[in-house]
Structure formats: C-alpha cells, structure tokens
PDB file of N, CA and C in Angstrom:
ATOM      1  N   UNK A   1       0.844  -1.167   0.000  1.00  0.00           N
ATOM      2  CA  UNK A   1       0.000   0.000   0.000  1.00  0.00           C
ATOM      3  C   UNK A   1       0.895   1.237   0.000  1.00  0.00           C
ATOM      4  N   UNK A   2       0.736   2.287  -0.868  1.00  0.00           N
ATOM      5  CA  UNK A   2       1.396   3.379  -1.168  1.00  0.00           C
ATOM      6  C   UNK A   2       0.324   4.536  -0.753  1.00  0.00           C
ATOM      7  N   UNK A   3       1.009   5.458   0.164  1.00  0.00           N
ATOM      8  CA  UNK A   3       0.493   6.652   0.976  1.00  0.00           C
ATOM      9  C   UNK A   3       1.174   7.740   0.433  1.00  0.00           C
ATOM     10  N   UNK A   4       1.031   8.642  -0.655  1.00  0.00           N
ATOM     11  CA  UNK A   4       1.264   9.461  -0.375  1.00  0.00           C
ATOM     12  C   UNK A   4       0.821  10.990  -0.248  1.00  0.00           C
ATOM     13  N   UNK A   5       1.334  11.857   0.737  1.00  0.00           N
ATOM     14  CA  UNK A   5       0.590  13.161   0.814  1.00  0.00           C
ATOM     15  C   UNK A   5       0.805  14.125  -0.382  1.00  0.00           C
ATOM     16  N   UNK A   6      -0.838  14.523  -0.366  1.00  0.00           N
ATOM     17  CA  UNK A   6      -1.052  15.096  -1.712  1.00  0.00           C
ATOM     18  C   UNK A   6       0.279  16.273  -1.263  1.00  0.00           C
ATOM     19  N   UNK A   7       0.461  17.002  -2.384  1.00  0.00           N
ATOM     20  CA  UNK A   7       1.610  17.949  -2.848  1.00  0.00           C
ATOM     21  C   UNK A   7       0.351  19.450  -2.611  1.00  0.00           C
ATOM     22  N   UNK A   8       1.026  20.610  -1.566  1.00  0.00           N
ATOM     23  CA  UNK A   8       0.792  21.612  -1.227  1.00  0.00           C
ATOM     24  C   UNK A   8       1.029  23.017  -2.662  1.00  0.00           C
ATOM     25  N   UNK A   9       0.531  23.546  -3.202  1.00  0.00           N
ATOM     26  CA  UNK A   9       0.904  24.201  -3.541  1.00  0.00           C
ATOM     27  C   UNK A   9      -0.063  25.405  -3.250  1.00  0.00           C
ATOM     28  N   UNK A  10       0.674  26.690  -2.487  1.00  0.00           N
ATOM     29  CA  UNK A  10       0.119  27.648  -1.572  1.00  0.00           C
ATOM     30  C   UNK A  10      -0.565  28.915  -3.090  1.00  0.00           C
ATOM     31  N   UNK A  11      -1.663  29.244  -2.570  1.00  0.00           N
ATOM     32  CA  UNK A  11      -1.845  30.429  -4.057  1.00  0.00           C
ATOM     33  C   UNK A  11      -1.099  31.871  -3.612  1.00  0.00           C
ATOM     34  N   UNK A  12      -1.142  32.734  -4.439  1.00  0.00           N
ATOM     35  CA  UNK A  12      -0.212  33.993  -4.207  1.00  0.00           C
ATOM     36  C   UNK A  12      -0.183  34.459  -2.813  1.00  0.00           C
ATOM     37  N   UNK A  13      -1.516  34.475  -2.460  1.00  0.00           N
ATOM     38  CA  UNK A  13      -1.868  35.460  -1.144  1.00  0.00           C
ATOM     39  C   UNK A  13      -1.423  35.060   0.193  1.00  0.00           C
ATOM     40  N   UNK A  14      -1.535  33.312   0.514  1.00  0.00           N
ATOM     41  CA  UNK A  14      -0.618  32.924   1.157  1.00  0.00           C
ATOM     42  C   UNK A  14       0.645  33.239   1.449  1.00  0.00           C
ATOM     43  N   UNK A  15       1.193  32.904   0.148  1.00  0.00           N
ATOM     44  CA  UNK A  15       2.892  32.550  -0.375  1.00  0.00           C
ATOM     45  C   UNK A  15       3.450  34.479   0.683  1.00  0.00           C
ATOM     46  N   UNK A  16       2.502  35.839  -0.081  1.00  0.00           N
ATOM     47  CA  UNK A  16       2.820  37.053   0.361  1.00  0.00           C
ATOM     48  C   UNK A  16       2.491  36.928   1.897  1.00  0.00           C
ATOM     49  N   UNK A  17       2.028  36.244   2.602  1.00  0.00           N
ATOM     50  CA  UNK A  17       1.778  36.478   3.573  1.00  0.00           C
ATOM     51  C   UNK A  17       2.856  35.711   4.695  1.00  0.00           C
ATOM     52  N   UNK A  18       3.641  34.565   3.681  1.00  0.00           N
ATOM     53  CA  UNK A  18       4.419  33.926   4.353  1.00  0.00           C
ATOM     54  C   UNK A  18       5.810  34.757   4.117  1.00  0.00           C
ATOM     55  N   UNK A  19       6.010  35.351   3.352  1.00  0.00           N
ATOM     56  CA  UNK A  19       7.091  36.094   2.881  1.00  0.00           C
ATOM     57  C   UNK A  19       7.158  37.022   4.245  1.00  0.00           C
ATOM     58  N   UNK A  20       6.007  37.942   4.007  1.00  0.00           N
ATOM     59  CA  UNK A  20       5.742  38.834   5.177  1.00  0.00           C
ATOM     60  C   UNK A  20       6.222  38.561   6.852  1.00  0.00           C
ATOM     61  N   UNK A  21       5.698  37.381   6.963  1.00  0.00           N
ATOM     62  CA  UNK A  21       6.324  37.034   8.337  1.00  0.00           C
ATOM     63  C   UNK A  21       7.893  36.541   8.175  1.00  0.00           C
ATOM     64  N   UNK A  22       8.285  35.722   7.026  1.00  0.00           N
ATOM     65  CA  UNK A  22       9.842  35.654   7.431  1.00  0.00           C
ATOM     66  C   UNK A  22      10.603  36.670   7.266  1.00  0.00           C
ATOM     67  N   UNK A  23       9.957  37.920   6.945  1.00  0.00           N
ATOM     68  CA  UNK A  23      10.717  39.191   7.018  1.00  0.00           C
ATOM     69  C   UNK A  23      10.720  39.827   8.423  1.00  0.00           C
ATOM     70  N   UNK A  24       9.585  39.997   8.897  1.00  0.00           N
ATOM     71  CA  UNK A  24       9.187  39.802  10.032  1.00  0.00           C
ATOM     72  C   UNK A  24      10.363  39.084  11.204  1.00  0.00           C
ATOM     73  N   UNK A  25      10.384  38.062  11.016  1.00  0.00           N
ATOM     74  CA  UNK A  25      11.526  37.274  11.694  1.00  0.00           C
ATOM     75  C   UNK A  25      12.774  37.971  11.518  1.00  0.00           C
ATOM     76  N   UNK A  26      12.951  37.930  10.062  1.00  0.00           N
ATOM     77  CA  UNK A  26      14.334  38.552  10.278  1.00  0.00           C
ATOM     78  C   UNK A  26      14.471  39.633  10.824  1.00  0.00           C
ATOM     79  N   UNK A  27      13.801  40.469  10.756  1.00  0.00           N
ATOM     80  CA  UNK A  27      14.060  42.128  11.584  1.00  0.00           C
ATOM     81  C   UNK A  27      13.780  41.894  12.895  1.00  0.00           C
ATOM     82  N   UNK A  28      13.058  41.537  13.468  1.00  0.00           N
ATOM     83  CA  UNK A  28      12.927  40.563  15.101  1.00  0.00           C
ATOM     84  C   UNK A  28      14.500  40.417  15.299  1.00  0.00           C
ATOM     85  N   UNK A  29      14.700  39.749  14.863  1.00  0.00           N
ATOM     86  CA  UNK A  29      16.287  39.030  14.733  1.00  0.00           C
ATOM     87  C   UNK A  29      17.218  39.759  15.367  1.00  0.00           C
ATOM     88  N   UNK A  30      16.971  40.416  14.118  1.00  0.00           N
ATOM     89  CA  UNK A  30      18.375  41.497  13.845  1.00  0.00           C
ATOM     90  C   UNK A  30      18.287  42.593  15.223  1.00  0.00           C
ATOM     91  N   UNK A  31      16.789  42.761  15.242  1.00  0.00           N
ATOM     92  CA  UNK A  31      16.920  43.891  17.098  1.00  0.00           C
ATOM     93  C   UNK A  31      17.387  43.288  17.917  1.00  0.00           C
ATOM     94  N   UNK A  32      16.818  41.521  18.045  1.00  0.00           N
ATOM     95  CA  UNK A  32      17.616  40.795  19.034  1.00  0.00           C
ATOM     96  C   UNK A  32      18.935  40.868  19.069  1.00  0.00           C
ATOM     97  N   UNK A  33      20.120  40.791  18.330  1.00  0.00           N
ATOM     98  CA  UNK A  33      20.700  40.504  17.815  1.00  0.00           C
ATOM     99  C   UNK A  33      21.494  42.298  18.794  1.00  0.00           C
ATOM    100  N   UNK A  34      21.069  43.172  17.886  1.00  0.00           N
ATOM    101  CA  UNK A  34      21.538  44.599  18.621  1.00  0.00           C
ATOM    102  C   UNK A  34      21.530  44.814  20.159  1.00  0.00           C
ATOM    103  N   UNK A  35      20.430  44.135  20.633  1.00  0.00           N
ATOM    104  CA  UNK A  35      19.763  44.528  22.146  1.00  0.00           C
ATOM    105  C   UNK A  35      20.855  43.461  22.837  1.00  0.00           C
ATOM    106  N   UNK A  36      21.599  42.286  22.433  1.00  0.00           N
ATOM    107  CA  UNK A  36      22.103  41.434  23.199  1.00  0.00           C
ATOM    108  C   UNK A  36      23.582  41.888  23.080  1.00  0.00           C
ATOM    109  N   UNK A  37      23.989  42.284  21.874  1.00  0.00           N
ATOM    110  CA  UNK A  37      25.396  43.275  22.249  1.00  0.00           C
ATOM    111  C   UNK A  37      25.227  44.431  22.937  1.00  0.00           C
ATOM    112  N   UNK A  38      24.406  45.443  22.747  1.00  0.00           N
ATOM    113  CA  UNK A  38      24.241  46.051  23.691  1.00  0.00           C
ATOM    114  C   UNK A  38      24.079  45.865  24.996  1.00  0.00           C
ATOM    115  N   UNK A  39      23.646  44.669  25.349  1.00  0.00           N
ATOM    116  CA  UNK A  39      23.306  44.110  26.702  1.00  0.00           C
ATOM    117  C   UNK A  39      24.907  44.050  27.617  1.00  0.00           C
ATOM    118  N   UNK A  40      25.413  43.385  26.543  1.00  0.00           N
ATOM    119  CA  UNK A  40      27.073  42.729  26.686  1.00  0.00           C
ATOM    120  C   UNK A  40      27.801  43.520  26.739  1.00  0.00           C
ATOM    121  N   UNK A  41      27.701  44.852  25.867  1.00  0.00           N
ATOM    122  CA  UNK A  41      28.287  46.085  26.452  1.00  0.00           C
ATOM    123  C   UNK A  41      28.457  46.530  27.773  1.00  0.00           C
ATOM    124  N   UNK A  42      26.910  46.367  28.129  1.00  0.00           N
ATOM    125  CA  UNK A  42      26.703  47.052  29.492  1.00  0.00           C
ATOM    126  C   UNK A  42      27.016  46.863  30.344  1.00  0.00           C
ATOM    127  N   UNK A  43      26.817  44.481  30.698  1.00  0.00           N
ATOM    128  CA  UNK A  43      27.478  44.256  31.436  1.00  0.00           C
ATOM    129  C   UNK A  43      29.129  44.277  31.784  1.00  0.00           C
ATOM    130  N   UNK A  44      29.981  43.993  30.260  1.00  0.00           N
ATOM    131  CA  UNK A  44      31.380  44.449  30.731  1.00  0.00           C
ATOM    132  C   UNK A  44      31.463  45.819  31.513  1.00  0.00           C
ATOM    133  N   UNK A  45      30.775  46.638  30.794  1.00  0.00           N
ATOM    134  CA  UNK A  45      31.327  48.154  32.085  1.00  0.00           C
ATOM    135  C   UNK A  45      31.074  48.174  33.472  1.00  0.00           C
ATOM    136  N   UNK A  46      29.364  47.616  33.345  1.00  0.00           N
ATOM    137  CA  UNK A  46      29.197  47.359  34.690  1.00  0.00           C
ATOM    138  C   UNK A  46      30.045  46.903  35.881  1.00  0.00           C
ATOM    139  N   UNK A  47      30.774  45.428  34.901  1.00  0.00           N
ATOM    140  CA  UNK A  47      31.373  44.535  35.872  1.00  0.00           C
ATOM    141  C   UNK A  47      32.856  45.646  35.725  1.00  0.00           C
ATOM    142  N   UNK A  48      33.333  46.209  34.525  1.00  0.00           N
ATOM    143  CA  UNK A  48      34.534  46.881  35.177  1.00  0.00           C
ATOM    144  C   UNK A  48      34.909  47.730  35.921  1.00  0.00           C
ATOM    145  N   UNK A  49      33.586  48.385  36.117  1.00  0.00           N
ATOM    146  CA  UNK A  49      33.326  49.228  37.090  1.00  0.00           C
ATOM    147  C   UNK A  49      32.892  48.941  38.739  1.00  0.00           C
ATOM    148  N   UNK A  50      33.096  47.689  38.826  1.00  0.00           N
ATOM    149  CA  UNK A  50      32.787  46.958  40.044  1.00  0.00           C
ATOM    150  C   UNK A  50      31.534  47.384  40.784  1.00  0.00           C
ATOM    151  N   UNK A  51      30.086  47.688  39.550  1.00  0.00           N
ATOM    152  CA  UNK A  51      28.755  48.462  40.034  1.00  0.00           C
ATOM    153  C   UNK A  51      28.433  47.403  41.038  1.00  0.00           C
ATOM    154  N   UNK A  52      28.568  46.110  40.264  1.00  0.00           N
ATOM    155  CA  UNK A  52      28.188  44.871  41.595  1.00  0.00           C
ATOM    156  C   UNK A  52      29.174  44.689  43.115  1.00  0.00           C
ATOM    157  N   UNK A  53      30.109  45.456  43.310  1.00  0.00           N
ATOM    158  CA  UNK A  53      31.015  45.339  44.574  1.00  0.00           C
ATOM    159  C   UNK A  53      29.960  46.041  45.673  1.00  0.00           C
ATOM    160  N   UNK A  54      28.478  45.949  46.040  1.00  0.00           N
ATOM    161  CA  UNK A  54      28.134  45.985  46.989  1.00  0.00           C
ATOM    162  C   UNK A  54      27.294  45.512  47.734  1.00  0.00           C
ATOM    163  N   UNK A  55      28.005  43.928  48.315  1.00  0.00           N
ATOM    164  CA  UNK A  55      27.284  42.865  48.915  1.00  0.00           C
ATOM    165  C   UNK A  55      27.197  41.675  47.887  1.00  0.00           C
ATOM    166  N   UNK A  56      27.252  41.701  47.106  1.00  0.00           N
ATOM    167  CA  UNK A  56      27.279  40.533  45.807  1.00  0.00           C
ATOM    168  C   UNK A  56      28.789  40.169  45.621  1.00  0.00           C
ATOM    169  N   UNK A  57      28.890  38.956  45.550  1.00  0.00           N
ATOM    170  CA  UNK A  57      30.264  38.146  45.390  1.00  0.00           C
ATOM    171  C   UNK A  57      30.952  38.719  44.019  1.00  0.00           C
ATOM    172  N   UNK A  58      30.121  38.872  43.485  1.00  0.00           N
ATOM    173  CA  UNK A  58      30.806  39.219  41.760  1.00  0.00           C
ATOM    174  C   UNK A  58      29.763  39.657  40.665  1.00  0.00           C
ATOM    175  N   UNK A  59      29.428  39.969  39.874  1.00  0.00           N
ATOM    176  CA  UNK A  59      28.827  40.344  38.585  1.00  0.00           C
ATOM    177  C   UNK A  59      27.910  39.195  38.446  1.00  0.00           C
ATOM    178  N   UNK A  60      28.358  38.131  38.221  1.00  0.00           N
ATOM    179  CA  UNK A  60      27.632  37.494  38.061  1.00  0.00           C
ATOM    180  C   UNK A  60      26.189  37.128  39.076  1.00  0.00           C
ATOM    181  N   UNK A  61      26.709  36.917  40.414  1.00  0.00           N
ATOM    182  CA  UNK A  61      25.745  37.281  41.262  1.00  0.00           C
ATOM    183  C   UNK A  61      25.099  38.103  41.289  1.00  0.00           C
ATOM    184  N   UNK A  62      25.193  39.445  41.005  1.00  0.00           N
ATOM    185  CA  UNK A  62      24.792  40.519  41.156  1.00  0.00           C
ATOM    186  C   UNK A  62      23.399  40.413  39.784  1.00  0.00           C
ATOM    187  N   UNK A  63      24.271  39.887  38.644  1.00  0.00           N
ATOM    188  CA  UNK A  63      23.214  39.703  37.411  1.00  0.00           C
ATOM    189  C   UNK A  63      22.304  38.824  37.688  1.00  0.00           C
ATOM    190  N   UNK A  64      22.646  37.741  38.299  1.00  0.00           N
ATOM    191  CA  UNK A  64      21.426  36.705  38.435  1.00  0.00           C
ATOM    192  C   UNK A  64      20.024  37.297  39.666  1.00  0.00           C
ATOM    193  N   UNK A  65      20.519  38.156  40.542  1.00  0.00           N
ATOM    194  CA  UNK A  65      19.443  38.816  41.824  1.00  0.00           C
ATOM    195  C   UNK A  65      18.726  39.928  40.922  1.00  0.00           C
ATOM    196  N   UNK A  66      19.657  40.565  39.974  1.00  0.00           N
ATOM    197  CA  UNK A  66      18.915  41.868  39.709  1.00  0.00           C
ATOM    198  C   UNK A  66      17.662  41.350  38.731  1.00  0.00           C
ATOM    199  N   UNK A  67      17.908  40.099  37.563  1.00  0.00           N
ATOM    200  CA  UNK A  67      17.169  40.360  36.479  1.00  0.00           C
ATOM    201  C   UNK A  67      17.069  38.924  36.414  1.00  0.00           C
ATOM    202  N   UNK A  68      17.026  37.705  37.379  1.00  0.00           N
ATOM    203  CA  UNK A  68      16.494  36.668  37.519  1.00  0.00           C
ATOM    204  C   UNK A  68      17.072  35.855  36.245  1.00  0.00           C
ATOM    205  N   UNK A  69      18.110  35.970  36.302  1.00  0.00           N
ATOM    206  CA  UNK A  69      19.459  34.681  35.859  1.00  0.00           C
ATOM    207  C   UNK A  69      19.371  33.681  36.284  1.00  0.00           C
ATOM    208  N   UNK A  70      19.802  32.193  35.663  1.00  0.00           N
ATOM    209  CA  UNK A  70      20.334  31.754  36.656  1.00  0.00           C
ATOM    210  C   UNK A  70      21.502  31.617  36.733  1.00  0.00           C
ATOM    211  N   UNK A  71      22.069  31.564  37.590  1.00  0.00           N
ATOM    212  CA  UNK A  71      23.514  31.697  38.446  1.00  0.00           C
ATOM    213  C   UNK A  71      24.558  30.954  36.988  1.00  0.00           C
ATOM    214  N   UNK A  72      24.031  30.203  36.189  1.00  0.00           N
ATOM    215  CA  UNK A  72      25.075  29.568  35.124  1.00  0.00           C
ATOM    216  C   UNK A  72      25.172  30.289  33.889  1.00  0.00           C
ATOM    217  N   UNK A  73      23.894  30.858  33.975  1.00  0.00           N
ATOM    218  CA  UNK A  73      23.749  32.132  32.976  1.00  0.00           C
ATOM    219  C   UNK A  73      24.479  32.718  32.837  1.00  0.00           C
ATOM    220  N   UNK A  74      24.317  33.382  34.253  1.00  0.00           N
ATOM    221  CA  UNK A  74      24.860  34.826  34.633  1.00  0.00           C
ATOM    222  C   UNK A  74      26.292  34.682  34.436  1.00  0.00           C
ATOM    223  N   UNK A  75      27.040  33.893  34.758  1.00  0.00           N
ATOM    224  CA  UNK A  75      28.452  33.354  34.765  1.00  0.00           C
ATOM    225  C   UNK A  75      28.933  33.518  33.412  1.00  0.00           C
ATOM    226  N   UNK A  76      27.700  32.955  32.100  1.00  0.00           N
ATOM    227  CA  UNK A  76      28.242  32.901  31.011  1.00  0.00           C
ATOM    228  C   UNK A  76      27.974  34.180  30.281  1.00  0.00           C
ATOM    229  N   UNK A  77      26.971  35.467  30.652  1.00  0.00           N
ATOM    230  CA  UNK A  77      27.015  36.097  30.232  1.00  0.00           C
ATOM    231  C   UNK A  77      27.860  37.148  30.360  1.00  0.00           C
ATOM    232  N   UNK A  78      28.252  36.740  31.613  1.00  0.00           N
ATOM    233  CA  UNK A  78      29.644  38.000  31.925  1.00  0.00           C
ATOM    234  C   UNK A  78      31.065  37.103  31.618  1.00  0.00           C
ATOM    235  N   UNK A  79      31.072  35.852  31.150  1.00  0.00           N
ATOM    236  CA  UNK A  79      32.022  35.653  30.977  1.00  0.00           C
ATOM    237  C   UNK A  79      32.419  35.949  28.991  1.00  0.00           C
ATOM    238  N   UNK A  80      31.100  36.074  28.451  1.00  0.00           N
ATOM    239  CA  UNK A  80      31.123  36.379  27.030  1.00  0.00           C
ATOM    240  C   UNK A  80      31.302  37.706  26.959  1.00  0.00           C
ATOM    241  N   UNK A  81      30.595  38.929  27.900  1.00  0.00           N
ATOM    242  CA  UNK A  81      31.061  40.017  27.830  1.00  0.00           C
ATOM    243  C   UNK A  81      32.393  40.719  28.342  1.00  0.00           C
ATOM    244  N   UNK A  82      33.240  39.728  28.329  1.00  0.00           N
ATOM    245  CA  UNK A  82      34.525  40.402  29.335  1.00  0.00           C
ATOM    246  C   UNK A  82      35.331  39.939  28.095  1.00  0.00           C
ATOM    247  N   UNK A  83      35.307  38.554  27.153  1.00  0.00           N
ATOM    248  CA  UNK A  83      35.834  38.172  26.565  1.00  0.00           C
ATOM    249  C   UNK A  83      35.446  39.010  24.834  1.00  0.00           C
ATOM    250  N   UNK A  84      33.865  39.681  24.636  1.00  0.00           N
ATOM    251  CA  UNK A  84      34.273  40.420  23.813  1.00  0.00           C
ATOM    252  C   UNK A  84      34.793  41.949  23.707  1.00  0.00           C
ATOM    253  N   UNK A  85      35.039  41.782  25.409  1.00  0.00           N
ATOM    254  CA  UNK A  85      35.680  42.906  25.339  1.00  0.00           C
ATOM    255  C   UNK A  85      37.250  43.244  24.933  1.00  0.00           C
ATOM    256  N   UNK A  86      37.837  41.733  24.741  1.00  0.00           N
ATOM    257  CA  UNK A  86      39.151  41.614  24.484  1.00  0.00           C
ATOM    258  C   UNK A  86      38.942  41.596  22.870  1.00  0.00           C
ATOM    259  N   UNK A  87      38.302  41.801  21.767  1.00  0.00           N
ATOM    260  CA  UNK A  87      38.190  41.465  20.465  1.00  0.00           C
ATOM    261  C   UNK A  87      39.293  42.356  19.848  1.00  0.00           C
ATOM    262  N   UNK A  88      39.779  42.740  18.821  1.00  0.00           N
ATOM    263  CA  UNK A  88      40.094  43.894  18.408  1.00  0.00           C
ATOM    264  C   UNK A  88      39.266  44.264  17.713  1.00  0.00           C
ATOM    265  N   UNK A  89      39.205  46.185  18.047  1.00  0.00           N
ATOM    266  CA  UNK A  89      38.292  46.562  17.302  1.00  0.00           C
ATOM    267  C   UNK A  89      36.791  46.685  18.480  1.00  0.00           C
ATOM    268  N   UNK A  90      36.976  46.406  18.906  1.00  0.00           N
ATOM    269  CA  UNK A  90      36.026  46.518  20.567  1.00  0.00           C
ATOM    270  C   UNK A  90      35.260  47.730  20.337  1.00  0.00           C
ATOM    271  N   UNK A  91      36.530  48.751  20.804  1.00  0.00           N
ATOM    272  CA  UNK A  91      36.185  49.730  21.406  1.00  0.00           C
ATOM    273  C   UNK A  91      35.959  51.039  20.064  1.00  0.00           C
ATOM    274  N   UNK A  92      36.224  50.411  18.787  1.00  0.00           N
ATOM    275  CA  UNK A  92      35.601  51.367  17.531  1.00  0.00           C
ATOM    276  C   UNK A  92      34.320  50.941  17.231  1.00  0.00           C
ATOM    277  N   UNK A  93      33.886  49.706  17.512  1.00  0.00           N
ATOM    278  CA  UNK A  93      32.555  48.975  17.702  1.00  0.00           C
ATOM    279  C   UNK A  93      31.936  50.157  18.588  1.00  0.00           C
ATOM    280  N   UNK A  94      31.977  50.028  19.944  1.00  0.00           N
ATOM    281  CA  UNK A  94      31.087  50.672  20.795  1.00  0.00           C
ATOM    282  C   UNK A  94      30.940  52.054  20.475  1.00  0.00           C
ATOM    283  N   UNK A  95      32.327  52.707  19.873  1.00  0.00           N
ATOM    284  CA  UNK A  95      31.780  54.352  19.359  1.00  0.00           C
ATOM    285  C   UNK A  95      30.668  54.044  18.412  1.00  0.00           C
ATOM    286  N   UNK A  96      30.708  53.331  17.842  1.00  0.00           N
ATOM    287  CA  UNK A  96      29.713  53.232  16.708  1.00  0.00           C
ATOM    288  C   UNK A  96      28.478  53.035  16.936  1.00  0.00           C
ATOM    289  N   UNK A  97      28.608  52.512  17.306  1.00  0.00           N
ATOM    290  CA  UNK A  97      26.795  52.010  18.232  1.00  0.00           C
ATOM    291  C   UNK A  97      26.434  53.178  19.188  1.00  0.00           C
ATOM    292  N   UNK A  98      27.283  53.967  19.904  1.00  0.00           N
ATOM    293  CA  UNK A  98      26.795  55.122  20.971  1.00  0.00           C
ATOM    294  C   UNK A  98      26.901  56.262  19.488  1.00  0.00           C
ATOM    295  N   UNK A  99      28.175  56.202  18.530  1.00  0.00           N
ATOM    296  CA  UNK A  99      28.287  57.626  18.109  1.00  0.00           C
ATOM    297  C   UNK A  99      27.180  57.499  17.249  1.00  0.00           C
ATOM    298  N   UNK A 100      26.836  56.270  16.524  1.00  0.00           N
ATOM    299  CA  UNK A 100      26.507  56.769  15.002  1.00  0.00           C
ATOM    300  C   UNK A 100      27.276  56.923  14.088  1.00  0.00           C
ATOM    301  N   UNK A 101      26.584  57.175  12.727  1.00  0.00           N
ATOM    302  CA  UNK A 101      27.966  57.146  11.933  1.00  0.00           C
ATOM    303  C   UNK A 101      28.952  58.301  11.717  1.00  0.00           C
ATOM    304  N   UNK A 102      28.585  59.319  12.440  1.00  0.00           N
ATOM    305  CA  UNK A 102      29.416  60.299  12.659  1.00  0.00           C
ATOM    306  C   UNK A 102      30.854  59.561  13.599  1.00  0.00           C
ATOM    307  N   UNK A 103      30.770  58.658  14.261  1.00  0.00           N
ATOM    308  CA  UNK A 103      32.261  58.034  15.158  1.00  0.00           C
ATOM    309  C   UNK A 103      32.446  57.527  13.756  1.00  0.00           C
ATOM    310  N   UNK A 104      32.456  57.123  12.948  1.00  0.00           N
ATOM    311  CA  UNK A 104      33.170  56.331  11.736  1.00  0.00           C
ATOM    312  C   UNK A 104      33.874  57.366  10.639  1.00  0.00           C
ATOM    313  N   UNK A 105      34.684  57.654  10.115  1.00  0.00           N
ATOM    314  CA  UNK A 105      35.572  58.235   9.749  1.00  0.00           C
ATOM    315  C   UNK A 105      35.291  58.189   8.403  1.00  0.00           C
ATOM    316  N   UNK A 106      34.599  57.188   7.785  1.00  0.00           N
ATOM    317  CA  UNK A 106      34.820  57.073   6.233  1.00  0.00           C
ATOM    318  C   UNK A 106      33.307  57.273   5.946  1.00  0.00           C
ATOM    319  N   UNK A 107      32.552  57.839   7.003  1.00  0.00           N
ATOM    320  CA  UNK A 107      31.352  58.762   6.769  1.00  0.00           C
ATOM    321  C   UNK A 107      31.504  60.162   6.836  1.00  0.00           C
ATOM    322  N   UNK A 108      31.385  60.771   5.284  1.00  0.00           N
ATOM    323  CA  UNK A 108      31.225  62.062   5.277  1.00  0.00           C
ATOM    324  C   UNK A 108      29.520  62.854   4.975  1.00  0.00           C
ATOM    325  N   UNK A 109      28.797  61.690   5.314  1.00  0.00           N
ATOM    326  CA  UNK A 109      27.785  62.583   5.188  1.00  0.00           C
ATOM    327  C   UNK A 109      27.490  63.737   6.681  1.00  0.00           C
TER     328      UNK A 109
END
C-alpha cells in the first residue's frame, strides 16, 4: 500500500503572507541581535566598574538577583562580555553604536 501526501501548492496570497512574516523574523532578529550586544556592552562596564562590589560576590551574582538569571547564565554572560571585550576593534565597535555614523571616519555625510 502506497500513501502518499497530496503535494501543497500555496496560491499567491498565502505565499505574500508567508514572505511577510519571514521578514518579520528577520528584523525581530536582527533587534535581538543589537539589544544582546548592547546588553554585553553594558554588562562588561558594569562589571569593570565593580557596580556589583556591593554585597554581591561578583557580577555574576549581582546579574542573576537583579534580572532573575540563573547563576550559570549569569556566569556565562559576563564571561562572554569580558571576553568580547578583548576582540580587536572593541572599542571602535562601541563608538559606533553610541556615536553613530558620525564616530566612523569614512562617513562624510
């Protein structure tokens, strides 16, 4: 006995509507994507700034009480933000993202 499922073929209005949402996704994405370096920004300064040195063992502690981490999280998110803070090119990154493209040099508009 041979089963097979009939073959889908979606009409235009669908097809635009599926387009629509994986665009959708992608721009989702891409904010995610901004909001979590930015995040990683924050926490390296935070932690270099020792904002967590009061009563909290370390950054990481401090991240997991403030914004409900858990403790393995928190460990890995400050351990990814300390480590892209060693990248080269770091710190022309972060003008860029605070300046705009005015911090970039080979923008003359």
């Amino acid at each position: 006995m041979n089963i097979s499922t009939p073959a889908f073929h979606p009409t235009p209005a669908p097809v635009a509507e599926l387009e629509r949402l994986g665009d959708e996704i992608a721009e989702l994405s891409a904010h995610l994507d901004a909001a979590t370096a930015r995040l990683l920004d924050l926490i390296r300064e935070f932690d270099a700034r020792a904002g967590w040195n009061n009563g909290f063992r370390s950054c990481a502690a401090w991240l997991s009480w403030r914004v409900g981490l858990d403790p393995g999280a928190a460990r890995e998110r400050v351990r990814v933000a300390r480590a892209l803070g060693t990248l080269p090119g770091a710190r022309a990154r972060r003008a860029l993202v605070r300046e705009g493209p005015r911090a970039d040099p080979r923008c003359h508009s």
